[in-house]
C-alpha atoms as a PDB file:
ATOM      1  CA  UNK A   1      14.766   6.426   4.612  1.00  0.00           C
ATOM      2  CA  UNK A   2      12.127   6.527   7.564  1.00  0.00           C
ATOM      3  CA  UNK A   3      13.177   3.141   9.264  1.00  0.00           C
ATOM      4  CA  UNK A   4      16.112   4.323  10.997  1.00  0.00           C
ATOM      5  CA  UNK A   5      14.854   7.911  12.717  1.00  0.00           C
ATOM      6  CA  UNK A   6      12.107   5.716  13.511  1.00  0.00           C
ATOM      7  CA  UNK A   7      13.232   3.436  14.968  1.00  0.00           C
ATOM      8  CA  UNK A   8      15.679   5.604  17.199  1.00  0.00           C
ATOM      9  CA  UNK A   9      12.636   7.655  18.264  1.00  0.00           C
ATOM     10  CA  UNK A  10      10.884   4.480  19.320  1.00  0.00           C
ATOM     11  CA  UNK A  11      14.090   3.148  21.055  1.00  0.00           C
ATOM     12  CA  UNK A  12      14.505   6.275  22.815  1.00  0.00           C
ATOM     13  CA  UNK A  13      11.037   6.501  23.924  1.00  0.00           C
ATOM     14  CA  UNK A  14      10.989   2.744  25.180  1.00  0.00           C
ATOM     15  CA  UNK A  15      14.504   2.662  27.398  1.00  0.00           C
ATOM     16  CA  UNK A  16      13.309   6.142  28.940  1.00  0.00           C
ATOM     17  CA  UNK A  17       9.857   4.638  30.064  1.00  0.00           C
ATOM     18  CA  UNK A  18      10.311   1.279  30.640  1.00  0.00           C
ATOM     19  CA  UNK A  19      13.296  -0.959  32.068  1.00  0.00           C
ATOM     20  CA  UNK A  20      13.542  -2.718  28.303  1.00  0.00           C
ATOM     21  CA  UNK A  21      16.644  -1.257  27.022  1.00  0.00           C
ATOM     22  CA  UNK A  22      16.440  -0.956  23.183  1.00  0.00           C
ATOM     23  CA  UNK A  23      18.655   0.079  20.637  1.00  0.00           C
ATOM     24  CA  UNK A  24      18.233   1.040  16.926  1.00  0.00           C
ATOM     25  CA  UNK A  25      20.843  -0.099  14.774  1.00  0.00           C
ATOM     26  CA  UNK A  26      21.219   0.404  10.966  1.00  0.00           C
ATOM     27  CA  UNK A  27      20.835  -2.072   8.201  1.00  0.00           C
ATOM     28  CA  UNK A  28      20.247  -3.060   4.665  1.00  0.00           C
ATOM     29  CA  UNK A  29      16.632  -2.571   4.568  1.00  0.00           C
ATOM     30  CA  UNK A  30      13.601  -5.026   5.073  1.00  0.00           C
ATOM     31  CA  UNK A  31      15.048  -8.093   3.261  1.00  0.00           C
ATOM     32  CA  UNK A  32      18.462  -7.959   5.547  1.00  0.00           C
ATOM     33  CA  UNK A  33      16.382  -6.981   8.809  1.00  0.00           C
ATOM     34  CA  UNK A  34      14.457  -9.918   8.035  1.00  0.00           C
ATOM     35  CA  UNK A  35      17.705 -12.168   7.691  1.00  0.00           C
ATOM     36  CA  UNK A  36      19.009 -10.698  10.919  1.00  0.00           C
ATOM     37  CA  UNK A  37      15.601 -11.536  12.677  1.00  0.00           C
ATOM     38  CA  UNK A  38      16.051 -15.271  11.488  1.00  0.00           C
ATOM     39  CA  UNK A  39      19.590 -15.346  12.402  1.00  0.00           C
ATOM     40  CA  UNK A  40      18.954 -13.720  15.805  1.00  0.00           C
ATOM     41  CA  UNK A  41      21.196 -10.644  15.389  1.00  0.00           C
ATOM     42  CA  UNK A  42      18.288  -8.319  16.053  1.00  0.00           C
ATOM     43  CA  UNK A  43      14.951  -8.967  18.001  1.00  0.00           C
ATOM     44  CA  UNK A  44      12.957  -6.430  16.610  1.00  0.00           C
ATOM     45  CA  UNK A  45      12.878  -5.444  12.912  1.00  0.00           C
ATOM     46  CA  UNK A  46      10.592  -3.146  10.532  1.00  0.00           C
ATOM     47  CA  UNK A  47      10.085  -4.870   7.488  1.00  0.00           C
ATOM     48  CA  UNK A  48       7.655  -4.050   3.951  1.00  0.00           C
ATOM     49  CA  UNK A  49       4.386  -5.703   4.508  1.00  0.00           C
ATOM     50  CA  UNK A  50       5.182  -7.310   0.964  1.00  0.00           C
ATOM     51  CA  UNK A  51       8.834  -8.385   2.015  1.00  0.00           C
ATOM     52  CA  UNK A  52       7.228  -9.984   5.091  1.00  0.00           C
ATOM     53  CA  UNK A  53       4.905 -11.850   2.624  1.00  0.00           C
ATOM     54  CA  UNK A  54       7.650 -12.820   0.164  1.00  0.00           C
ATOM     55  CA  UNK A  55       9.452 -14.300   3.224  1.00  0.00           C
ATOM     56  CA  UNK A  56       6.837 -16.196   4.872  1.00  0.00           C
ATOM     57  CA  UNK A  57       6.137 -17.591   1.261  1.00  0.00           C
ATOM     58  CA  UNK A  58       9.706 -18.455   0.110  1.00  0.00           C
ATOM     59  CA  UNK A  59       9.421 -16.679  -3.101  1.00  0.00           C
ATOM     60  CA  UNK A  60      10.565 -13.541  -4.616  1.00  0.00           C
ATOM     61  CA  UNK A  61      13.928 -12.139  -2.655  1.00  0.00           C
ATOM     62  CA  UNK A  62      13.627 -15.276  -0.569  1.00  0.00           C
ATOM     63  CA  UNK A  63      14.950 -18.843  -1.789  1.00  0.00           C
ATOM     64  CA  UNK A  64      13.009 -21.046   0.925  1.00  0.00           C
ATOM     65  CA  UNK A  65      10.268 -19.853   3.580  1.00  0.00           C
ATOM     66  CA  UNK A  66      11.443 -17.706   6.948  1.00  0.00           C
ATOM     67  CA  UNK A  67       8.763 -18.451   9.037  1.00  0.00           C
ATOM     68  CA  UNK A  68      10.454 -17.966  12.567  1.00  0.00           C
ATOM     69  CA  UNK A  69       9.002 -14.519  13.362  1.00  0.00           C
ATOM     70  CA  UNK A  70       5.602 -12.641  14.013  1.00  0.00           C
ATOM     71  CA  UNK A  71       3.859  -9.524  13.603  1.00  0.00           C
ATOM     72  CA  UNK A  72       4.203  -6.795  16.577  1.00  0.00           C
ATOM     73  CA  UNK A  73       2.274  -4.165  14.773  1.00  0.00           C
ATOM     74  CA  UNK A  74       1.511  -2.019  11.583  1.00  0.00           C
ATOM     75  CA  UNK A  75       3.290   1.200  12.583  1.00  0.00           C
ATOM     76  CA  UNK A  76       2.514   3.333   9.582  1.00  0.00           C
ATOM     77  CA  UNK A  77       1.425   2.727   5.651  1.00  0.00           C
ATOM     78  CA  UNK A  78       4.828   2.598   3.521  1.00  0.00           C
ATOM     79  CA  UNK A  79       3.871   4.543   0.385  1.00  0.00           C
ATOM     80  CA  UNK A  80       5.295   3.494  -3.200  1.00  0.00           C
ATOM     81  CA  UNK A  81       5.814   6.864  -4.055  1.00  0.00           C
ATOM     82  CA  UNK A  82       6.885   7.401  -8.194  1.00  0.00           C
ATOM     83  CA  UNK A  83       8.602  11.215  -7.583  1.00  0.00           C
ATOM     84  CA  UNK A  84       9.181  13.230 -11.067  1.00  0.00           C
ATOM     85  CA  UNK A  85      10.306  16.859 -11.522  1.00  0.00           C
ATOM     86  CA  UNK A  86       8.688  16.826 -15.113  1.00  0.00           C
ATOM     87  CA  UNK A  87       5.281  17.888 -14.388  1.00  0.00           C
ATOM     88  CA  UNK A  88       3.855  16.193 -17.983  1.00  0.00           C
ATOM     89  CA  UNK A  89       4.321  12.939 -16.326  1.00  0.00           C
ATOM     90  CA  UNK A  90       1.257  12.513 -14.414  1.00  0.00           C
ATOM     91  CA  UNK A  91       0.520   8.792 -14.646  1.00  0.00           C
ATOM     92  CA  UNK A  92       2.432   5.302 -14.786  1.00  0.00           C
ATOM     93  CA  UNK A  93       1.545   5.073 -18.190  1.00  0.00           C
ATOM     94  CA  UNK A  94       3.276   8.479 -18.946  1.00  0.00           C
ATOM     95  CA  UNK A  95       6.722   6.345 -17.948  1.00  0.00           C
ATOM     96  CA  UNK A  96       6.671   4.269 -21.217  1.00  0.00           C
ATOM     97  CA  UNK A  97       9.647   5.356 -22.535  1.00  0.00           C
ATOM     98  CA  UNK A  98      11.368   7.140 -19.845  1.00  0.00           C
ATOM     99  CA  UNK A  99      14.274   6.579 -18.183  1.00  0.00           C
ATOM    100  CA  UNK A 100      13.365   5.470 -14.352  1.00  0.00           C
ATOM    101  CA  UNK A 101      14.998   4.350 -11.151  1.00  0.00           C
ATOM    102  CA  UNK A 102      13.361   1.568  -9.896  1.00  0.00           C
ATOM    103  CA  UNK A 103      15.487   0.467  -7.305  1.00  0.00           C
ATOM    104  CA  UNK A 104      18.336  -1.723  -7.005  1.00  0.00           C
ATOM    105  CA  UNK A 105      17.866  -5.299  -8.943  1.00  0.00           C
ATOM    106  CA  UNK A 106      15.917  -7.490  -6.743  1.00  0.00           C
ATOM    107  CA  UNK A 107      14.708  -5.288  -4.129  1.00  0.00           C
ATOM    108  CA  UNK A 108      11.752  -4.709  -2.616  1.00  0.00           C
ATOM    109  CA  UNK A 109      11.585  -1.489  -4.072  1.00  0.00           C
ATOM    110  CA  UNK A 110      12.491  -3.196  -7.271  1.00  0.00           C
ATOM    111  CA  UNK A 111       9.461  -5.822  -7.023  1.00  0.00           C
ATOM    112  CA  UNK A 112       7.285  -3.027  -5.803  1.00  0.00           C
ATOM    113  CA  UNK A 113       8.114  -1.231  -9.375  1.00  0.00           C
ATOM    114  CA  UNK A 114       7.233  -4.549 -11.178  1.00  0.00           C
ATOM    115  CA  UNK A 115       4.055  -4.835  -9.584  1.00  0.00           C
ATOM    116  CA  UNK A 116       3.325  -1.137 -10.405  1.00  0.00           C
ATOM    117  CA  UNK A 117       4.311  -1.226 -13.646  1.00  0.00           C
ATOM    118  CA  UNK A 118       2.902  -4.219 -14.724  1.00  0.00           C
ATOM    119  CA  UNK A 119      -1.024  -3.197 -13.612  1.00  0.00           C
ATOM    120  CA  UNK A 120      -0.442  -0.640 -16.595  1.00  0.00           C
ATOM    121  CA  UNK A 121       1.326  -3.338 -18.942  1.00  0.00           C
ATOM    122  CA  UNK A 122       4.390  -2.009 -18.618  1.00  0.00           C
ATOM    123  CA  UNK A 123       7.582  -4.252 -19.086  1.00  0.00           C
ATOM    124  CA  UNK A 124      10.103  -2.858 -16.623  1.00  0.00           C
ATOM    125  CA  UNK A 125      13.113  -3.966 -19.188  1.00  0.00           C
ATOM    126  CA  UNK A 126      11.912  -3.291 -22.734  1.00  0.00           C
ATOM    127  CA  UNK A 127       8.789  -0.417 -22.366  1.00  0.00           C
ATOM    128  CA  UNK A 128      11.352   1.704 -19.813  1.00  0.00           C
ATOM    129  CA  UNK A 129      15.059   2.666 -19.901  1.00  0.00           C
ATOM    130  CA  UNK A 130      15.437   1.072 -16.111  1.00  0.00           C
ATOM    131  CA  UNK A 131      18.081   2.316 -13.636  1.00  0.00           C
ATOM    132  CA  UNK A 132      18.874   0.545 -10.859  1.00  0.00           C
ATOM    133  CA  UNK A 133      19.174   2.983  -7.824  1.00  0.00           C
ATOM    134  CA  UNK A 134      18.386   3.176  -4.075  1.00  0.00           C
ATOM    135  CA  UNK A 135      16.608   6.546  -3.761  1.00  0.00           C
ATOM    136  CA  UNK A 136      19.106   8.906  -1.979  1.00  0.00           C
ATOM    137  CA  UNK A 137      21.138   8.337  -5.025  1.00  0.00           C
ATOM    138  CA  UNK A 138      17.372   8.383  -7.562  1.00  0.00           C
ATOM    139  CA  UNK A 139      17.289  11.933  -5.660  1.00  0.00           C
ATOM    140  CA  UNK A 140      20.125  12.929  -6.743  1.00  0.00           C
ATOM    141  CA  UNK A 141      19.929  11.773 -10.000  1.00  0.00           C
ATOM    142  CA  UNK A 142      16.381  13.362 -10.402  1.00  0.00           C
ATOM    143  CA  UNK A 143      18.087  16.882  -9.203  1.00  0.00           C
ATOM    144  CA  UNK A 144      20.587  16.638 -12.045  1.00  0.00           C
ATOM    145  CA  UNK A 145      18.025  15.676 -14.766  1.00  0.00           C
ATOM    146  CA  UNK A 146      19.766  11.974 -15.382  1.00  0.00           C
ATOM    147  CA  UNK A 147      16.298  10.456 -14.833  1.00  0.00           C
ATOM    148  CA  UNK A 148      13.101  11.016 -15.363  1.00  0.00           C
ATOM    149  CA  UNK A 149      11.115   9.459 -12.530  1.00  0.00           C
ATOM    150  CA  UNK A 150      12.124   7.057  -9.862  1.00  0.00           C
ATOM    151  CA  UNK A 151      10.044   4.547  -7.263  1.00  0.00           C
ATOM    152  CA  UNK A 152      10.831   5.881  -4.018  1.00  0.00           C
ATOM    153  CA  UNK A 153       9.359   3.313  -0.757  1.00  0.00           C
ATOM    154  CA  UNK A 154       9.202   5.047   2.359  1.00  0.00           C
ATOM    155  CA  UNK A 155       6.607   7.439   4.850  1.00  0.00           C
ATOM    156  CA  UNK A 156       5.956  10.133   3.010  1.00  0.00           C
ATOM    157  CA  UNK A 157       7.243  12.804   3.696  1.00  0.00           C
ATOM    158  CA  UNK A 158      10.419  11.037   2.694  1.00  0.00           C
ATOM    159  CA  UNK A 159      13.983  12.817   3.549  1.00  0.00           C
ATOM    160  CA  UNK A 160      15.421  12.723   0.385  1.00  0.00           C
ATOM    161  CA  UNK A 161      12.468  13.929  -1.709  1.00  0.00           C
ATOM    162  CA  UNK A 162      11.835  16.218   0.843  1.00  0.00           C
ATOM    163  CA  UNK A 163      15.577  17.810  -0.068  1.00  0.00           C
ATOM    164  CA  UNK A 164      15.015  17.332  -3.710  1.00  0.00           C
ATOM    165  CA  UNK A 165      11.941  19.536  -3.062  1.00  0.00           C
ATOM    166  CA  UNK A 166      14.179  22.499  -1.724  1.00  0.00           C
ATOM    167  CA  UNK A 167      16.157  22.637  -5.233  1.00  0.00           C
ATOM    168  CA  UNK A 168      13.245  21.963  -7.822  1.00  0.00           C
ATOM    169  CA  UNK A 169       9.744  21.358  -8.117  1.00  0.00           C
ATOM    170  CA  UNK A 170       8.573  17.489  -7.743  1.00  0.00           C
ATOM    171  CA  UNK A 171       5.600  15.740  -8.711  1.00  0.00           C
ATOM    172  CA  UNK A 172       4.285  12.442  -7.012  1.00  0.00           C
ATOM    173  CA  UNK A 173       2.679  10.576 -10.436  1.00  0.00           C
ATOM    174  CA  UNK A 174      -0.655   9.113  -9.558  1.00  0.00           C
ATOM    175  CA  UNK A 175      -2.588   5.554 -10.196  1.00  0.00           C
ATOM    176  CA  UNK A 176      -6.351   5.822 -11.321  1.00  0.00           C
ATOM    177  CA  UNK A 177      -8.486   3.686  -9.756  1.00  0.00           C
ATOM    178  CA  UNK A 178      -9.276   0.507 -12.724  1.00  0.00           C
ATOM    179  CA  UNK A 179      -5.174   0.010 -12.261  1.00  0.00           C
ATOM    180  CA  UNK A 180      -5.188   0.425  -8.893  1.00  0.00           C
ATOM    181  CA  UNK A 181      -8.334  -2.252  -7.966  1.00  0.00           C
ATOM    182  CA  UNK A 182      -5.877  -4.494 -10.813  1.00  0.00           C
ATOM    183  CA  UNK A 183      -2.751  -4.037  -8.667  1.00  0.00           C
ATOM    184  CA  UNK A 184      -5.030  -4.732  -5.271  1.00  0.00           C
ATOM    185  CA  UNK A 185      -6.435  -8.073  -7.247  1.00  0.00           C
ATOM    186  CA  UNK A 186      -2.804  -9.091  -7.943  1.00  0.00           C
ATOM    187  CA  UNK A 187      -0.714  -8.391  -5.018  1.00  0.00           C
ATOM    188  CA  UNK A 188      -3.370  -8.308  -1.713  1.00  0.00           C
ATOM    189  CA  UNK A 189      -0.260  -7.064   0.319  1.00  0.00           C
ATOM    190  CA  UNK A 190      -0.936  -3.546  -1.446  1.00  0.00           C
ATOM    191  CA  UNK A 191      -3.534  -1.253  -0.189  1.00  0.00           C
ATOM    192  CA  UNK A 192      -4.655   2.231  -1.388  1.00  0.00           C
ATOM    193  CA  UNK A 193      -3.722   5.499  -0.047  1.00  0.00           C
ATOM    194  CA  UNK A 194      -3.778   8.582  -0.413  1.00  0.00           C
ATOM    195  CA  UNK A 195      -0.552  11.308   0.352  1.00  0.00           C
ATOM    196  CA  UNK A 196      -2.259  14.347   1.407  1.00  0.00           C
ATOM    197  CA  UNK A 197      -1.225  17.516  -0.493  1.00  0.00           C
ATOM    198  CA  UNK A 198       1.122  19.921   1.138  1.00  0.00           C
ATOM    199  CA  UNK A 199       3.143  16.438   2.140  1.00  0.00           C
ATOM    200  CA  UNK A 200       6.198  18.108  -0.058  1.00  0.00           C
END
Protein backbone atom coordinates (compact mmCIF):
# COMPACT_ATOMS: atom_id res chain seq x y z
CA UNK A 1 0.00 0.00 0.00
CA UNK A 2 0.89 3.84 0.41
CA UNK A 3 0.90 3.91 4.35
CA UNK A 4 4.15 2.44 4.88
CA UNK A 5 6.59 4.46 2.15
CA UNK A 6 4.72 7.17 3.61
CA UNK A 7 5.15 7.05 6.51
CA UNK A 8 9.03 6.27 6.26
CA UNK A 9 9.35 9.40 4.08
CA UNK A 10 7.66 11.43 6.78
CA UNK A 11 9.77 9.74 9.55
CA UNK A 12 12.81 10.38 7.71
CA UNK A 13 12.04 13.88 7.01
CA UNK A 14 11.02 14.61 10.77
CA UNK A 15 14.26 12.93 12.76
CA UNK A 16 16.55 14.80 10.07
CA UNK A 17 14.92 18.28 10.87
CA UNK A 18 13.86 18.22 14.14
CA UNK A 19 15.19 16.53 17.51
CA UNK A 20 11.73 14.22 17.51
CA UNK A 21 13.05 10.94 16.58
CA UNK A 22 10.36 8.96 14.65
CA UNK A 23 10.13 5.71 13.31
CA UNK A 24 7.76 3.99 10.80
CA UNK A 25 6.90 0.62 11.61
CA UNK A 26 4.62 -1.82 9.68
CA UNK A 27 1.20 -3.05 10.54
CA UNK A 28 -2.11 -4.54 9.74
CA UNK A 29 -3.68 -1.60 8.27
CA UNK A 30 -6.02 1.19 9.75
CA UNK A 31 -8.17 -1.03 12.04
CA UNK A 32 -4.82 -2.58 13.84
CA UNK A 33 -2.99 0.97 13.79
CA UNK A 34 -5.96 2.12 15.46
CA UNK A 35 -5.77 -0.77 18.16
CA UNK A 36 -2.09 -0.04 18.62
CA UNK A 37 -2.91 3.76 19.13
CA UNK A 38 -5.43 2.71 21.97
CA UNK A 39 -3.10 0.29 23.42
CA UNK A 40 -0.15 2.72 23.27
CA UNK A 41 2.19 0.64 21.06
CA UNK A 42 2.43 3.43 18.52
CA UNK A 43 1.88 7.28 18.97
CA UNK A 44 1.21 8.17 15.63
CA UNK A 45 -0.98 6.17 13.20
CA UNK A 46 -2.62 6.74 9.58
CA UNK A 47 -5.91 5.46 9.64
CA UNK A 48 -9.20 5.50 6.77
CA UNK A 49 -11.22 8.52 7.51
CA UNK A 50 -14.18 5.87 7.63
CA UNK A 51 -12.21 3.43 10.03
CA UNK A 52 -11.59 6.47 12.25
CA UNK A 53 -15.42 7.02 12.17
CA UNK A 54 -16.34 3.37 12.74
CA UNK A 55 -14.03 3.57 15.81
CA UNK A 56 -15.08 6.66 17.41
CA UNK A 57 -18.70 5.22 16.90
CA UNK A 58 -18.24 1.61 18.16
CA UNK A 59 -19.77 0.06 15.20
CA UNK A 60 -18.72 -1.73 12.17
CA UNK A 61 -14.98 -3.42 12.73
CA UNK A 62 -15.22 -2.01 16.23
CA UNK A 63 -17.26 -3.80 19.16
CA UNK A 64 -17.37 -0.68 21.66
CA UNK A 65 -16.19 3.08 20.98
CA UNK A 66 -12.13 3.99 20.88
CA UNK A 67 -12.31 7.38 21.65
CA UNK A 68 -8.72 7.95 23.18
CA UNK A 69 -7.11 9.61 20.14
CA UNK A 70 -7.34 12.80 17.84
CA UNK A 71 -6.90 14.02 14.49
CA UNK A 72 -3.23 15.41 13.48
CA UNK A 73 -4.12 16.01 9.91
CA UNK A 74 -5.69 14.86 6.50
CA UNK A 75 -2.49 13.96 4.65
CA UNK A 76 -3.93 12.93 1.33
CA UNK A 77 -7.57 11.64 -0.11
CA UNK A 78 -7.52 7.62 0.06
CA UNK A 79 -9.24 6.67 -3.21
CA UNK A 80 -11.64 3.48 -3.41
CA UNK A 81 -10.30 2.59 -6.53
CA UNK A 82 -12.47 -0.61 -8.44
CA UNK A 83 -9.28 -1.68 -10.99
CA UNK A 84 -10.47 -4.11 -14.03
CA UNK A 85 -8.42 -5.28 -17.04
CA UNK A 86 -11.78 -5.95 -18.97
CA UNK A 87 -12.37 -2.71 -20.54
CA UNK A 88 -16.49 -3.54 -20.99
CA UNK A 89 -16.72 -3.01 -17.35
CA UNK A 90 -17.05 0.60 -17.04
CA UNK A 91 -19.46 1.07 -14.13
CA UNK A 92 -20.40 -0.61 -10.64
CA UNK A 93 -23.37 -1.77 -12.13
CA UNK A 94 -21.36 -3.62 -14.90
CA UNK A 95 -20.06 -5.93 -11.67
CA UNK A 96 -23.47 -7.72 -11.27
CA UNK A 97 -22.42 -10.92 -11.93
CA UNK A 98 -18.77 -10.84 -11.85
CA UNK A 99 -16.46 -12.32 -9.86
CA UNK A 100 -14.72 -9.43 -7.54
CA UNK A 101 -12.21 -9.00 -4.77
CA UNK A 102 -13.51 -6.95 -2.30
CA UNK A 103 -11.18 -7.27 0.33
CA UNK A 104 -10.70 -9.47 3.15
CA UNK A 105 -14.12 -10.17 5.29
CA UNK A 106 -14.59 -7.34 7.56
CA UNK A 107 -12.20 -4.87 6.42
CA UNK A 108 -12.25 -1.57 5.72
CA UNK A 109 -11.75 -2.23 2.29
CA UNK A 110 -14.46 -4.78 2.67
CA UNK A 111 -17.07 -2.13 4.19
CA UNK A 112 -15.84 0.36 1.68
CA UNK A 113 -17.08 -2.32 -1.14
CA UNK A 114 -20.47 -2.60 0.72
CA UNK A 115 -21.01 0.92 0.75
CA UNK A 116 -20.09 1.08 -3.00
CA UNK A 117 -21.97 -1.55 -4.01
CA UNK A 118 -24.94 -0.99 -2.27
CA UNK A 119 -25.52 2.89 -3.79
CA UNK A 120 -26.08 0.75 -7.08
CA UNK A 121 -28.27 -2.04 -5.25
CA UNK A 122 -25.88 -4.39 -5.40
CA UNK A 123 -25.81 -7.31 -2.76
CA UNK A 124 -22.13 -8.02 -2.23
CA UNK A 125 -23.07 -11.95 -1.50
CA UNK A 126 -25.84 -12.93 -3.91
CA UNK A 127 -25.63 -10.13 -7.11
CA UNK A 128 -21.50 -10.82 -7.15
CA UNK A 129 -19.28 -13.95 -6.98
CA UNK A 130 -17.20 -12.15 -3.91
CA UNK A 131 -13.52 -12.95 -3.20
CA UNK A 132 -12.05 -12.06 -0.28
CA UNK A 133 -8.50 -10.61 -1.02
CA UNK A 134 -6.10 -7.86 0.17
CA UNK A 135 -5.04 -6.20 -3.11
CA UNK A 136 -1.36 -7.28 -3.69
CA UNK A 137 -2.85 -10.66 -3.92
CA UNK A 138 -6.46 -8.96 -6.08
CA UNK A 139 -3.34 -7.81 -8.36
CA UNK A 140 -2.24 -10.77 -8.88
CA UNK A 141 -5.25 -12.43 -9.31
CA UNK A 142 -6.45 -9.71 -11.85
CA UNK A 143 -2.99 -10.44 -13.90
CA UNK A 144 -3.94 -14.10 -14.18
CA UNK A 145 -7.61 -13.50 -15.22
CA UNK A 146 -9.08 -15.30 -11.79
CA UNK A 147 -11.13 -12.12 -11.22
CA UNK A 148 -12.77 -9.76 -12.83
CA UNK A 149 -12.49 -6.54 -10.85
CA UNK A 150 -11.31 -5.89 -7.37
CA UNK A 151 -11.72 -2.72 -4.70
CA UNK A 152 -8.35 -1.56 -4.26
CA UNK A 153 -8.02 1.48 -1.09
CA UNK A 154 -5.00 3.35 -1.32
CA UNK A 155 -3.26 6.90 -3.06
CA UNK A 156 -3.53 6.42 -6.34
CA UNK A 157 -1.07 5.75 -8.00
CA UNK A 158 -1.14 2.55 -6.00
CA UNK A 159 2.09 0.07 -6.18
CA UNK A 160 0.48 -2.89 -7.03
CA UNK A 161 -1.84 -1.60 -9.78
CA UNK A 162 0.84 0.35 -10.86
CA UNK A 163 2.80 -3.26 -11.56
CA UNK A 164 -0.32 -4.82 -12.84
CA UNK A 165 -0.23 -1.91 -15.33
CA UNK A 166 3.31 -3.01 -16.70
CA UNK A 167 1.83 -6.61 -17.74
CA UNK A 168 -1.77 -5.64 -19.06
CA UNK A 169 -3.98 -2.90 -19.64
CA UNK A 170 -6.23 -1.73 -16.48
CA UNK A 171 -9.25 0.19 -16.21
CA UNK A 172 -10.33 2.22 -13.02
CA UNK A 173 -14.50 1.63 -13.30
CA UNK A 174 -16.22 4.88 -12.60
CA UNK A 175 -19.41 6.12 -10.34
CA UNK A 176 -21.90 8.61 -12.10
CA UNK A 177 -22.89 11.25 -10.19
CA UNK A 178 -27.00 10.24 -8.92
CA UNK A 179 -24.94 7.10 -7.15
CA UNK A 180 -22.33 8.99 -6.09
CA UNK A 181 -24.54 12.11 -4.28
CA UNK A 182 -26.52 8.48 -2.85
CA UNK A 183 -23.24 7.08 -1.46
CA UNK A 184 -22.27 10.87 -0.08
CA UNK A 185 -26.05 10.92 1.58
CA UNK A 186 -25.31 7.52 3.19
CA UNK A 187 -21.85 7.42 4.40
CA UNK A 188 -20.73 11.47 4.97
CA UNK A 189 -17.15 10.03 5.62
CA UNK A 190 -16.96 9.61 1.66
CA UNK A 191 -16.15 12.48 -0.52
CA UNK A 192 -15.79 12.75 -4.35
CA UNK A 193 -12.73 12.73 -6.34
CA UNK A 194 -11.46 12.58 -9.17
CA UNK A 195 -7.98 10.34 -10.30
CA UNK A 196 -6.51 12.35 -12.95
CA UNK A 197 -5.77 10.44 -16.20
CA UNK A 198 -2.26 9.41 -16.93
CA UNK A 199 -2.32 8.29 -12.94
CA UNK A 200 -1.57 4.53 -14.45
Amino acid sequence: GTYYAFGGVLSSYVSNNTNVSVTAVTSGGSKANIEDLAAGNVQLAFVQSDVMSYAYNGERLFDSAVTGFSVVAALYMEQVQIVTTNPDIKSVADLAGKSVSIGDRGSGVWFNAVDVLGAYGIDPDSDIKPVFQGFGESAESLKDGKIDAAFVVAGAPTTAIVDLATSKPVYLVSLDEEHTGSLLEASPYYSAYTIPAGTY
